[in-house]
PDB file of N, CA and C in Angstrom:
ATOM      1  N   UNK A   1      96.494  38.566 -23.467  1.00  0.00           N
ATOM      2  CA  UNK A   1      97.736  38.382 -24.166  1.00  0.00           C
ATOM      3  C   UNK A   1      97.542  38.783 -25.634  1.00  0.00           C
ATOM      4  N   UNK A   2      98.418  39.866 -26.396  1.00  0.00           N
ATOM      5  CA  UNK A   2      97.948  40.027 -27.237  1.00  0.00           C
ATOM      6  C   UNK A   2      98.955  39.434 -28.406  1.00  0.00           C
ATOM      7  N   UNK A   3      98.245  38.833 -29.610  1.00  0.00           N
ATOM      8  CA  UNK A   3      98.862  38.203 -30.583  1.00  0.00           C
ATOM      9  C   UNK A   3      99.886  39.051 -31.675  1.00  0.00           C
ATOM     10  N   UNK A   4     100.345  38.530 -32.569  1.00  0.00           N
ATOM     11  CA  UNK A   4     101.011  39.037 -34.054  1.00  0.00           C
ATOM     12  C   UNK A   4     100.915  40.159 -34.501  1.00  0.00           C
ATOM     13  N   UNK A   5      99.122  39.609 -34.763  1.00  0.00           N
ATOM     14  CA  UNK A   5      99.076  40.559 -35.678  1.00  0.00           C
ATOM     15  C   UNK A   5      98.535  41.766 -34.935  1.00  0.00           C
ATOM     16  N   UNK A   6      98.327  41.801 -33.901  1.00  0.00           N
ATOM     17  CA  UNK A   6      97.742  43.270 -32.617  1.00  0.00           C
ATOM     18  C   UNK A   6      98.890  43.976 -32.824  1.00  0.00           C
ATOM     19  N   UNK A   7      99.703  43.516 -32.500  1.00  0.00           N
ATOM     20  CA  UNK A   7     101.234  43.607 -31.963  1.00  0.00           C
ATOM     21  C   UNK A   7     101.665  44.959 -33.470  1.00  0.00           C
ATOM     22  N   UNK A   8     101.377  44.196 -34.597  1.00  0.00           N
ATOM     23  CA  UNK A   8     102.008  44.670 -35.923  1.00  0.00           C
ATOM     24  C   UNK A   8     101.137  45.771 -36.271  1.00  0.00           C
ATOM     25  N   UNK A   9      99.860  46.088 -35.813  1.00  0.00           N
ATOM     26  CA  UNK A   9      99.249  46.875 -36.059  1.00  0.00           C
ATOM     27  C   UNK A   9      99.033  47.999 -35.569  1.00  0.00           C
ATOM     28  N   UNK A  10      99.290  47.850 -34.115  1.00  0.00           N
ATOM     29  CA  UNK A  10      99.696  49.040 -33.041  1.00  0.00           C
ATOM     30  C   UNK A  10     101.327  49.480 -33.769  1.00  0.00           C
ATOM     31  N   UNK A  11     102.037  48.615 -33.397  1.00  0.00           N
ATOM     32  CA  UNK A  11     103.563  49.343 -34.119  1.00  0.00           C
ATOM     33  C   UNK A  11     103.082  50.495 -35.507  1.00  0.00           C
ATOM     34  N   UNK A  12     102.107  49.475 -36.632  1.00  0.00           N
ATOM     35  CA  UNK A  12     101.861  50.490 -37.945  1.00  0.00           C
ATOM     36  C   UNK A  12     101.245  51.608 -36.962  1.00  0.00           C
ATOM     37  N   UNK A  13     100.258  51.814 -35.979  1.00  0.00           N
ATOM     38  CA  UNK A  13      99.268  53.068 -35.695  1.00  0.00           C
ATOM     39  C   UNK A  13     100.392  53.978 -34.907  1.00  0.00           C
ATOM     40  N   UNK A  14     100.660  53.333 -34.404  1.00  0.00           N
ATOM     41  CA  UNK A  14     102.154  54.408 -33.593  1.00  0.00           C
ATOM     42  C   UNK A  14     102.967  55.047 -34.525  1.00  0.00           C
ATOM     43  N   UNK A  15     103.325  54.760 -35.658  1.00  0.00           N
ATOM     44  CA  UNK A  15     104.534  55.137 -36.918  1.00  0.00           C
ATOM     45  C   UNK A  15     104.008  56.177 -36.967  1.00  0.00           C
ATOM     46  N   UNK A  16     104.833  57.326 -37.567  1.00  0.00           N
ATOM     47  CA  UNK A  16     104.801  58.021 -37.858  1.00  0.00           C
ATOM     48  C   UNK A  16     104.188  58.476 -39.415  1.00  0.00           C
ATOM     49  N   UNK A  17     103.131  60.073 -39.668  1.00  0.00           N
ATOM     50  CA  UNK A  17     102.604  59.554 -40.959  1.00  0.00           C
ATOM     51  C   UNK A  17     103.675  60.032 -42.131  1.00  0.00           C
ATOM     52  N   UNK A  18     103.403  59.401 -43.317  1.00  0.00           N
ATOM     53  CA  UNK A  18     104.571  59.829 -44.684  1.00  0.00           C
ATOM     54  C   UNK A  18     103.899  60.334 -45.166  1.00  0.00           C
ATOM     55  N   UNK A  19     104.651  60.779 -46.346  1.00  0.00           N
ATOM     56  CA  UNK A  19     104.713  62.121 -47.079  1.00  0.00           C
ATOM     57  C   UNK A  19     104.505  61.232 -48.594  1.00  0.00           C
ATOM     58  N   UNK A  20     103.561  61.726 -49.367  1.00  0.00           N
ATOM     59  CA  UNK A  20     103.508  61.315 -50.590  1.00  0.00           C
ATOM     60  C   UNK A  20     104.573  62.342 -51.448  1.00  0.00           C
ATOM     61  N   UNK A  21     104.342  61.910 -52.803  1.00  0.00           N
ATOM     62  CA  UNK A  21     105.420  62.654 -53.576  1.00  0.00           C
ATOM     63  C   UNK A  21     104.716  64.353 -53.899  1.00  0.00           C
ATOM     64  N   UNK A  22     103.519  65.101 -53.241  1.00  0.00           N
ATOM     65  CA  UNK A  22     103.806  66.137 -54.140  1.00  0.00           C
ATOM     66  C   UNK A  22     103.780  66.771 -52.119  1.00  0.00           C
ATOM     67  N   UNK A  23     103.896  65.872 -51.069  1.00  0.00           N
ATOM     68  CA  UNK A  23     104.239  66.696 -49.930  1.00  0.00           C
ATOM     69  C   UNK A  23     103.189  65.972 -49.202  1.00  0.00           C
ATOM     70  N   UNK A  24     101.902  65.584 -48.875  1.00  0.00           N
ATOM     71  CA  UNK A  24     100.859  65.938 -48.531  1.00  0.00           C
ATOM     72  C   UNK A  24     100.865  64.497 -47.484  1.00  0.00           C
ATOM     73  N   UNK A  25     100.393  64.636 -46.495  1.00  0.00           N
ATOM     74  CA  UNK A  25     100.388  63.740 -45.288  1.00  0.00           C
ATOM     75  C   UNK A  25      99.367  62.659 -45.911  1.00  0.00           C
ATOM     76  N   UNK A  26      99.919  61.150 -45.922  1.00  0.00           N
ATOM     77  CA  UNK A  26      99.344  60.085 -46.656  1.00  0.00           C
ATOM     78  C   UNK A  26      99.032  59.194 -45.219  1.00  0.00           C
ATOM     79  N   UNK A  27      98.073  59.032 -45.012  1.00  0.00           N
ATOM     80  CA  UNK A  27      97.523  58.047 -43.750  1.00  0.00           C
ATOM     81  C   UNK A  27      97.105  56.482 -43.882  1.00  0.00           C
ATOM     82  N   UNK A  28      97.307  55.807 -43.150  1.00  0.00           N
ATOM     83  CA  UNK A  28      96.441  54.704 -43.503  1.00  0.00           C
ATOM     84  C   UNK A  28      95.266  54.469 -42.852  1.00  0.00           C
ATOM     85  N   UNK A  29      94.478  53.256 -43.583  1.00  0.00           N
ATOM     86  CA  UNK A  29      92.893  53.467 -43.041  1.00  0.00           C
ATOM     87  C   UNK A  29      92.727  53.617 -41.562  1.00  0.00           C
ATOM     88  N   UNK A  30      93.529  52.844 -41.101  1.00  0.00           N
ATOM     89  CA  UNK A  30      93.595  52.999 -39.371  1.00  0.00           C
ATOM     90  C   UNK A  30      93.648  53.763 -38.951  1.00  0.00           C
ATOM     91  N   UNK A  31      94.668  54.568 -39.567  1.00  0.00           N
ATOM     92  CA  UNK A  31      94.805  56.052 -38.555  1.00  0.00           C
ATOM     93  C   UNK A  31      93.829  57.109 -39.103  1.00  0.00           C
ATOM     94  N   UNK A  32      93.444  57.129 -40.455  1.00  0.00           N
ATOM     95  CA  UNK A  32      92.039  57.977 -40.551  1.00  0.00           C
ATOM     96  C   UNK A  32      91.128  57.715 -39.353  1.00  0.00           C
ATOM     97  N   UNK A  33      90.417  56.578 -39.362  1.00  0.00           N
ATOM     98  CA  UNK A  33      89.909  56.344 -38.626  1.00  0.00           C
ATOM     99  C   UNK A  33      89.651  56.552 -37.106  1.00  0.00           C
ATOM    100  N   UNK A  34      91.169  56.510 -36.530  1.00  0.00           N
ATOM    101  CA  UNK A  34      91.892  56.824 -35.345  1.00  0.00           C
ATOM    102  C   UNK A  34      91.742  55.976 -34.308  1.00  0.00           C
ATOM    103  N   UNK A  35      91.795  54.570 -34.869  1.00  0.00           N
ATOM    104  CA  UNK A  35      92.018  53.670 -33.825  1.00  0.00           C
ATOM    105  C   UNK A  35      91.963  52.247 -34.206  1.00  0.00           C
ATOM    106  N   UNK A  36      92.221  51.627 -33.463  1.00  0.00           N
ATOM    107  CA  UNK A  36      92.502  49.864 -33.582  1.00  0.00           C
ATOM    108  C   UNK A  36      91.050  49.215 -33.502  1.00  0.00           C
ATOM    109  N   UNK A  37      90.648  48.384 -34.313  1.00  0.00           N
ATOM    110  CA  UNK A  37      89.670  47.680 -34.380  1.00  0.00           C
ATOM    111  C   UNK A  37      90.087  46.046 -33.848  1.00  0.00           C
ATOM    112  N   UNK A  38      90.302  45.466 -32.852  1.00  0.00           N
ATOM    113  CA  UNK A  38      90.860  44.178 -32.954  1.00  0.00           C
ATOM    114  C   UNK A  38      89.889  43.192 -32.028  1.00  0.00           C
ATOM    115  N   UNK A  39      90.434  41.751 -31.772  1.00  0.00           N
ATOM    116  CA  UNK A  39      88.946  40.894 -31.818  1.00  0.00           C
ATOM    117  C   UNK A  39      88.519  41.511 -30.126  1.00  0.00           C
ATOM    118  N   UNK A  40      89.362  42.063 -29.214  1.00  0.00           N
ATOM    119  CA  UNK A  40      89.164  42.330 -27.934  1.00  0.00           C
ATOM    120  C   UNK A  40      87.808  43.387 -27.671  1.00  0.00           C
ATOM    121  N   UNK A  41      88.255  44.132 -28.429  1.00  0.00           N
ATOM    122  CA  UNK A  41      87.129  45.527 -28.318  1.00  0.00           C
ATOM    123  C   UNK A  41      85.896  44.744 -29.066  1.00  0.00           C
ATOM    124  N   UNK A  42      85.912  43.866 -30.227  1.00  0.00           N
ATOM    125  CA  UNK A  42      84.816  43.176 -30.823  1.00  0.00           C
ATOM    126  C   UNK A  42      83.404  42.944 -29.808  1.00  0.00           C
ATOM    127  N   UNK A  43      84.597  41.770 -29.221  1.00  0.00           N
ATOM    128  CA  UNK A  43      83.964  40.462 -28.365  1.00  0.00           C
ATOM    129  C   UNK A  43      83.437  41.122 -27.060  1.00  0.00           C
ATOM    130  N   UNK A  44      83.780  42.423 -26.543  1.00  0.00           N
ATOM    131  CA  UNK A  44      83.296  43.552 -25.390  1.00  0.00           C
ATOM    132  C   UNK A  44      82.054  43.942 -25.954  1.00  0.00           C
ATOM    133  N   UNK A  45      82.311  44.966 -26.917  1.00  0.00           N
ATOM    134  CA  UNK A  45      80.865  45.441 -27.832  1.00  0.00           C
ATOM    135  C   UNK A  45      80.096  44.596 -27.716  1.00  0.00           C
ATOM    136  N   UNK A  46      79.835  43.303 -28.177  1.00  0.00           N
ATOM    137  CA  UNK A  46      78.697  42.266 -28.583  1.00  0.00           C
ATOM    138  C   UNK A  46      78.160  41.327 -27.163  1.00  0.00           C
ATOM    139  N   UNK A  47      79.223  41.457 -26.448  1.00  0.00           N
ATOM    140  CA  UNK A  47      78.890  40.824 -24.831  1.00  0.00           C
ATOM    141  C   UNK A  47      77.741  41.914 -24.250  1.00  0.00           C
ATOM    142  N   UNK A  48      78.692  43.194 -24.476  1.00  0.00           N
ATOM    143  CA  UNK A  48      77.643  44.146 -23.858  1.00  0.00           C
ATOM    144  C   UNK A  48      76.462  44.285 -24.323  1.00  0.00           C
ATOM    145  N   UNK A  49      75.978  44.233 -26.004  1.00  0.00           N
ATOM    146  CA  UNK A  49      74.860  44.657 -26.142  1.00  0.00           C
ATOM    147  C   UNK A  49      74.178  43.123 -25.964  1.00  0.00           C
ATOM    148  N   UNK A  50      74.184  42.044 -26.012  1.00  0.00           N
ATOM    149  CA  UNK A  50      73.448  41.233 -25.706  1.00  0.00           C
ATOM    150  C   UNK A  50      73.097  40.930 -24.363  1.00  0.00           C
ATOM    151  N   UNK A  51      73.873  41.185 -23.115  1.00  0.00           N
ATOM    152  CA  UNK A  51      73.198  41.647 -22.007  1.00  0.00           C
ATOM    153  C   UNK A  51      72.344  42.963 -21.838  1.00  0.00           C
ATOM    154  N   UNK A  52      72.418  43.873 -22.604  1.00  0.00           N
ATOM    155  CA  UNK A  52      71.721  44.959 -22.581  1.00  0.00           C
ATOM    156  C   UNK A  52      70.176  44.179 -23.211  1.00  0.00           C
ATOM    157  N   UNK A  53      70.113  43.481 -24.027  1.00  0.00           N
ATOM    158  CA  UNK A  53      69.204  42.544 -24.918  1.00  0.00           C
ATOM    159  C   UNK A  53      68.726  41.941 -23.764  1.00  0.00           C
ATOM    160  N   UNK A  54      69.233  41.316 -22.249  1.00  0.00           N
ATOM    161  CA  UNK A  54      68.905  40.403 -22.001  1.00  0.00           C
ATOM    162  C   UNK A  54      68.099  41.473 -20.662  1.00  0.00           C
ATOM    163  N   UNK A  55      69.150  42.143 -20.839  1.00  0.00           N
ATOM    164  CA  UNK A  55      68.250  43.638 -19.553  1.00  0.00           C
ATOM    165  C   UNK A  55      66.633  43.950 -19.992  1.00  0.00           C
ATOM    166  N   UNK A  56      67.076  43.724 -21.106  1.00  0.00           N
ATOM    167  CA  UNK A  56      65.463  44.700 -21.896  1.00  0.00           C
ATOM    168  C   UNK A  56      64.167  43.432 -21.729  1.00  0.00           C
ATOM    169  N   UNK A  57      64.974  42.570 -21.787  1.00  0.00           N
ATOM    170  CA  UNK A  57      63.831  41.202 -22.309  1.00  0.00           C
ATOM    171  C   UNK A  57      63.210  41.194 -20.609  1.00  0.00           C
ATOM    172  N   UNK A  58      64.561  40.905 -19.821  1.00  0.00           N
ATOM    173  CA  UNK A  58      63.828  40.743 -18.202  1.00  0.00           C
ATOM    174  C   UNK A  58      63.107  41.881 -17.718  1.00  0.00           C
ATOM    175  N   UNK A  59      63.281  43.617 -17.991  1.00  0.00           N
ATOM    176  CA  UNK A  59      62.733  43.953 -17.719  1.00  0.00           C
ATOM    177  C   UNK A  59      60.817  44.303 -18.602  1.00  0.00           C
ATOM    178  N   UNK A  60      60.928  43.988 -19.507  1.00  0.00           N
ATOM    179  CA  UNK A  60      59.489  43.902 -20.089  1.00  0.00           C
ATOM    180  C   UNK A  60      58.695  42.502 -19.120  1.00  0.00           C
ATOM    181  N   UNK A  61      59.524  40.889 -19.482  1.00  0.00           N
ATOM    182  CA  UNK A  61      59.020  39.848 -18.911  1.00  0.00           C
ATOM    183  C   UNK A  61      58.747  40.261 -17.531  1.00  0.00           C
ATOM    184  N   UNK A  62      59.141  40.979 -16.387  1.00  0.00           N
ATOM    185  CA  UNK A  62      58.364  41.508 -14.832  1.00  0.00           C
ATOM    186  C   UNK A  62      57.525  42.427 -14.913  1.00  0.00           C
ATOM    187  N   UNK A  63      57.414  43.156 -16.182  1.00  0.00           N
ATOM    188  CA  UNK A  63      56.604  44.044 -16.088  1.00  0.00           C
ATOM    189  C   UNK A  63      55.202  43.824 -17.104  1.00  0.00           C
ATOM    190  N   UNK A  64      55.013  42.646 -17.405  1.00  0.00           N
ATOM    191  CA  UNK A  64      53.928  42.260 -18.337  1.00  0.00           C
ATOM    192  C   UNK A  64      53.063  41.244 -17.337  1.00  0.00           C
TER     193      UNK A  64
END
């Protein structure tokens, strides 16, 4: 279920980009970037590498 502020931030990444005053396509950090940073993708990343942590540990501990 996604909250507020997900919600408000996808709407900003979807918008369309503006135009500063001498013409020139003005972005925000997000969309430089080119994508959503939010706590979902976080909490995936850090699950995964600490089972990868826990892959590495069991496989040294059977093989020592």
């Amino acid at each position: 279920m996604e909250d507020q502020t997900e919600r408000r931030e996808e709407a900003a990444f979807r918008a369309p980009d503006q135009r500063g005053g001498d013409g020139q396509v003005v972005k925000t950090a997000t969309k430089a970037r080119q994508g959503l940073s939010s706590g979902r993708i976080v909490t995936i990343l850090a699950v995964g590498l600490v089972l990868v942590i826990i892959g590495f540990a069991a496989s040294y501990m059977t093989s020592v």
